[in-house]
C-alpha atoms as a PDB file:
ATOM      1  CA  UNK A   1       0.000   0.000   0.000  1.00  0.00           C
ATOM      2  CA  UNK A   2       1.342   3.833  -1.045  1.00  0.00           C
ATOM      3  CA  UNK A   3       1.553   5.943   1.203  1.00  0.00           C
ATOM      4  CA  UNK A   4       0.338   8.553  -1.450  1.00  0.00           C
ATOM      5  CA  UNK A   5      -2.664   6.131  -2.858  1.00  0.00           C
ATOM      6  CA  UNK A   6      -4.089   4.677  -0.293  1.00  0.00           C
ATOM      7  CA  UNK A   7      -5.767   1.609  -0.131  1.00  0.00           C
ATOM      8  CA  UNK A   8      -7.414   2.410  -3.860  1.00  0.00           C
ATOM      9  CA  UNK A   9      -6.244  -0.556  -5.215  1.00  0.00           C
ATOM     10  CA  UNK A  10      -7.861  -3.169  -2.868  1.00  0.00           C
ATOM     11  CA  UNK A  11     -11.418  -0.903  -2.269  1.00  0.00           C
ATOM     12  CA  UNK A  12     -11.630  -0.752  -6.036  1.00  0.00           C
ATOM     13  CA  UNK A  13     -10.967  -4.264  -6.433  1.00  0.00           C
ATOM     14  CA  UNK A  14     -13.413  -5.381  -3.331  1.00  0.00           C
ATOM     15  CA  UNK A  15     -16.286  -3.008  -4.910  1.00  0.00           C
ATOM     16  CA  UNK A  16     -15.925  -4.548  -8.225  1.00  0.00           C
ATOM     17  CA  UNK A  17     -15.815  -8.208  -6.571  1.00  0.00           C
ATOM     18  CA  UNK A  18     -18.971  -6.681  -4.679  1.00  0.00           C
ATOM     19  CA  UNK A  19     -20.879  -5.621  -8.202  1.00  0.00           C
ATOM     20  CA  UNK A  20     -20.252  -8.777  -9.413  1.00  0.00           C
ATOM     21  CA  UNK A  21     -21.278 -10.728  -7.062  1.00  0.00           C
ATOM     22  CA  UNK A  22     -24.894  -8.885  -6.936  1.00  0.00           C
ATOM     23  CA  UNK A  23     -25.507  -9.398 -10.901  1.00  0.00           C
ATOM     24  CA  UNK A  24     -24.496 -12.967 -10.339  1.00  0.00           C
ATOM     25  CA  UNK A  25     -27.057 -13.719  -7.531  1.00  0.00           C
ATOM     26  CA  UNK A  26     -29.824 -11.281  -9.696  1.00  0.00           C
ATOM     27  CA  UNK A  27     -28.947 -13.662 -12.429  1.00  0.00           C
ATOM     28  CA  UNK A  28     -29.402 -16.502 -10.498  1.00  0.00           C
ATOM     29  CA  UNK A  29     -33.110 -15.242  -8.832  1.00  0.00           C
ATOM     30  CA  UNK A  30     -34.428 -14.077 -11.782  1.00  0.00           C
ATOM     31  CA  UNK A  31     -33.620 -17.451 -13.928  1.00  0.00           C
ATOM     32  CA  UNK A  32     -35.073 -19.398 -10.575  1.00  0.00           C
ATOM     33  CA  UNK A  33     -38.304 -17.157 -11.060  1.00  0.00           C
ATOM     34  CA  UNK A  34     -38.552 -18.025 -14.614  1.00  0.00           C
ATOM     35  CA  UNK A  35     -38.110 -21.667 -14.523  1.00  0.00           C
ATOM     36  CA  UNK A  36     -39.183 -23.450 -10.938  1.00  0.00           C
ATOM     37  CA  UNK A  37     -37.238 -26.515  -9.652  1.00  0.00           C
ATOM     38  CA  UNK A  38     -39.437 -29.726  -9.053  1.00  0.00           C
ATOM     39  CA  UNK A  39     -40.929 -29.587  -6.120  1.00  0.00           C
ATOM     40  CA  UNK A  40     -40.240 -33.603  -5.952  1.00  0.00           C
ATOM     41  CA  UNK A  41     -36.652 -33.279  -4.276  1.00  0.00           C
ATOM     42  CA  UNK A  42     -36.381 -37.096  -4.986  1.00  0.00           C
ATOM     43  CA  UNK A  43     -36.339 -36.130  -8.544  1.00  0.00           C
ATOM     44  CA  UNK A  44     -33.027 -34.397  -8.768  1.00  0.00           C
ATOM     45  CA  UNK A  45     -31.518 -36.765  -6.116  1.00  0.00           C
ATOM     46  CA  UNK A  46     -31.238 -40.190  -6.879  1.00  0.00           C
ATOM     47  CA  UNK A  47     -29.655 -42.838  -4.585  1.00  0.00           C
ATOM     48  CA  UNK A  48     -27.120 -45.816  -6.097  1.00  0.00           C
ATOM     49  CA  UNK A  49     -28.692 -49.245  -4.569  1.00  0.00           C
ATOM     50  CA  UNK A  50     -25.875 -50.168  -2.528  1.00  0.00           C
ATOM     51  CA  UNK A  51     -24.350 -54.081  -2.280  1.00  0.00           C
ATOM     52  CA  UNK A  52     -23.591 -55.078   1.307  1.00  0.00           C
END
């Protein structure tokens, strides 16, 4: 860290990290809004029979 600069370099790298991290969970909300998951849980999960 400069003693002339600051701590510029980290806050603008943090606040970008913090930008992108908000479109990604819009992104995420708005494509669960649009297309619901299965409300059967046992549909996604499957167990493997297992041989004793």
């Amino acid at each position: 860290m400069s003693a002339l600069n600051g701590d510029k370099s980290r806050y603008h790298r943090e606040r970008k990290q913090k930008i992108a991290r908000r479109q990604r969970t819009r992104e995420l909300l708005k494509r669960d809004a649009v297309e619901p998951r299965s409300a059967n849980p046992s549909a996604r999960a499957k167990s493997k029979p297992v041989s004793a």
